[in-house]
Protein backbone atom coordinates (compact mmCIF):
# COMPACT_ATOMS: atom_id res chain seq x y z
CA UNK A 1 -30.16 41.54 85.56
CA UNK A 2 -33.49 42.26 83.01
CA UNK A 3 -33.57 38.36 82.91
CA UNK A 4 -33.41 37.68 86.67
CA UNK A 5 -36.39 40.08 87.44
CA UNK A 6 -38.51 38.26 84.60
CA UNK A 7 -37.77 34.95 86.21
CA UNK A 8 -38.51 36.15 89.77
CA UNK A 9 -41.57 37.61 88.43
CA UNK A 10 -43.13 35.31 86.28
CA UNK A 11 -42.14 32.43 88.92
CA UNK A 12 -44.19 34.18 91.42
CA UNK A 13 -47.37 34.80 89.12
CA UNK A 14 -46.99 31.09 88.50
CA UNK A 15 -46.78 30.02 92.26
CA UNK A 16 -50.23 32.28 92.38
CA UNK A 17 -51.78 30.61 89.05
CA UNK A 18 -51.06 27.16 90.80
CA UNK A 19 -52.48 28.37 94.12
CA UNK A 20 -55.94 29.35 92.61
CA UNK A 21 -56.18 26.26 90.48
CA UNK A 22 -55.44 24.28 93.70
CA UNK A 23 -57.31 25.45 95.22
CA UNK A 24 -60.48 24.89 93.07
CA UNK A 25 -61.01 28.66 91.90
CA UNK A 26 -60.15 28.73 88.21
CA UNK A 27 -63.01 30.75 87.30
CA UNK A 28 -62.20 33.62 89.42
CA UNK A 29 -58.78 33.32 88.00
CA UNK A 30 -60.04 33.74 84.31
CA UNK A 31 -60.64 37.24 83.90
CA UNK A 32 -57.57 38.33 85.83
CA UNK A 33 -55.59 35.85 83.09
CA UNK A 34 -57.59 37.06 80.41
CA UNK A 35 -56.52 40.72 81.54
CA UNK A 36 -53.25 40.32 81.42
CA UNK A 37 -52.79 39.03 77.73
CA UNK A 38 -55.40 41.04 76.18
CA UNK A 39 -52.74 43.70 77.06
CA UNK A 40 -50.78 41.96 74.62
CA UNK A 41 -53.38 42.98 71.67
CA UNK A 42 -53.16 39.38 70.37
CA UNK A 43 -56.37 37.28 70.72
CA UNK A 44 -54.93 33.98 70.10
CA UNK A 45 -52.35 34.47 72.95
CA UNK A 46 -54.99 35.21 75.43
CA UNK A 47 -57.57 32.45 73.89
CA UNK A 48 -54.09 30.31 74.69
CA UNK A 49 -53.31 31.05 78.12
CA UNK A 50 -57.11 30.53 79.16
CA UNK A 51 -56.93 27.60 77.47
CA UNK A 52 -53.93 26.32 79.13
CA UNK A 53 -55.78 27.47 82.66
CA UNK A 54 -58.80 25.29 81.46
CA UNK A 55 -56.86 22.59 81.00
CA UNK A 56 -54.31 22.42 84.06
CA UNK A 57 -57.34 23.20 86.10
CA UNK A 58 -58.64 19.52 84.87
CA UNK A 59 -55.65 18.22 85.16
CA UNK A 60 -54.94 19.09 88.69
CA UNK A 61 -58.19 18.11 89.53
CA UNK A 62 -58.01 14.86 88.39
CA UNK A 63 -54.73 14.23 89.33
CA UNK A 64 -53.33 13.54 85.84
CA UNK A 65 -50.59 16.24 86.27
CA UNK A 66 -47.71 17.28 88.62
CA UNK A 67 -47.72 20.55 90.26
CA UNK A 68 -44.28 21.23 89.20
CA UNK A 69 -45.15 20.94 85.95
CA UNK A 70 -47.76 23.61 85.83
CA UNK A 71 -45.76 25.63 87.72
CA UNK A 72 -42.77 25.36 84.85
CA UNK A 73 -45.63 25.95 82.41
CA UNK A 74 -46.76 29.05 83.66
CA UNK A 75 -43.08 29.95 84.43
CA UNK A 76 -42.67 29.86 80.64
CA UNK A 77 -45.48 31.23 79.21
CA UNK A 78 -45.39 34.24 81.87
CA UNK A 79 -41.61 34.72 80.95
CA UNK A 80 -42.11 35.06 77.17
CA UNK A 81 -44.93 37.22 77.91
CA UNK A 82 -43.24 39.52 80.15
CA UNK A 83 -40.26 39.74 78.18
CA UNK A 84 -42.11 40.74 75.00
CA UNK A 85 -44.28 43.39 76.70
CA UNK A 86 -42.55 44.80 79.77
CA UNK A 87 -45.23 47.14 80.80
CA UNK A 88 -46.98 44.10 81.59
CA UNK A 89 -44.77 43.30 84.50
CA UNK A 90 -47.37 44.98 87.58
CA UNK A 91 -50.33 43.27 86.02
CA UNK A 92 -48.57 39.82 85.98
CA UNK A 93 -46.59 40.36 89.33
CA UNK A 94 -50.44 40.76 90.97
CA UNK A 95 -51.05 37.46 89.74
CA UNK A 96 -47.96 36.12 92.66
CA UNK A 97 -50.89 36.98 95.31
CA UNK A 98 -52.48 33.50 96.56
CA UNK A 99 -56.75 32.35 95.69
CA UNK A 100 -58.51 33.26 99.08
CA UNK A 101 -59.13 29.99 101.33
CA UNK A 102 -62.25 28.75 101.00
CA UNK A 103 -63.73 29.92 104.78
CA UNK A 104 -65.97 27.45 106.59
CA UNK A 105 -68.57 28.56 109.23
CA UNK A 106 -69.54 25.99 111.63
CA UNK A 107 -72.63 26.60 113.61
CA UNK A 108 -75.58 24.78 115.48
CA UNK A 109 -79.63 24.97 115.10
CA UNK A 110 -82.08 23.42 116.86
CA UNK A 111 -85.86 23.76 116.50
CA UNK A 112 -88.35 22.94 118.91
CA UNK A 113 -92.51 22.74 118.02
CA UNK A 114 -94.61 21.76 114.85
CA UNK A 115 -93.93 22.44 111.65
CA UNK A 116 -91.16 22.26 109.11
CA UNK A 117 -87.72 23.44 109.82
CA UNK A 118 -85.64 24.11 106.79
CA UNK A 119 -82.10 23.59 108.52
CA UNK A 120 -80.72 20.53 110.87
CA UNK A 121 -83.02 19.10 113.60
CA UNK A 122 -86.57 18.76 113.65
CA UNK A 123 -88.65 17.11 116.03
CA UNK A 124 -91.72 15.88 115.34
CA UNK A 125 -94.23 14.87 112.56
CA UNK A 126 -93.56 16.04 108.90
CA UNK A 127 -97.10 16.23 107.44
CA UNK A 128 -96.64 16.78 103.58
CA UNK A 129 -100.20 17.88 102.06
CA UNK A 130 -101.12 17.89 98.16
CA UNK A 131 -104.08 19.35 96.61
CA UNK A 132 -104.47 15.53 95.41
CA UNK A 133 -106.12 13.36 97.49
CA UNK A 134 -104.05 10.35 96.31
């Protein structure tokens, strides 16, 4: 039974892990990460994991690496984790939730008259002046 709520826990923190680094937003995952095995009270296993992030996050991104794959990765590492310090289970099932999608906002401007408009359209002259008089 112990064993079944590891998996189901550490398999969701991984589906989350994978969702942030798919999503382009390592570096927002890195401190929650780094949280979670600095609970352990041993530096290299934290300097690991981020590690790991670092590189599946380059991986992904250049499409050298299979999603599954990560996903066992952090399946494993989350596991052995969990199962040598249990009261790390809430921190690590928070990891399960997915990165926020990126929102886009899609709008319109158009300027009218003289002058320079720092956005889209612009009718008109552009009249750049420098103090030289090249």
């Amino acid at each position: 039974m112990y064993e079944e709520v590891v998996m189901a826990v550490s398999t969701g923190a991984a589906s989350g892990v994978l969702s942030y680094l798919l999503q382009g937003q390592a570096d927002s995952l890195r401190s929650r990460i780094s949280a979670v095995f600095r609970r352990g009270g041993n530096p290299q296993e934290e300097a690991g994991a981020l590690q790991m992030l670092d590189e599946h996050a380059t991986a992904l991104a250049r499409h050298e690496i299979a999603e599954h794959t990560v996903m066992e990765a952090w399946t494993e590492l989350l596991a052995a984790f969990l199962d040598a310090h249990p009261s790390a289970r809430a921190e690590i099932d928070q990891l399960r939730t997915t990165a926020p999608t990126k929102a886009i906002h899609i709008g319109s401007q158009h300027n009218h008259g003289s002058g320079a408009f720092i956005g889209n359209d612009h009718y008109g002259n552009i009249n750049i002046n420098t103090r030289d008089a090249r």
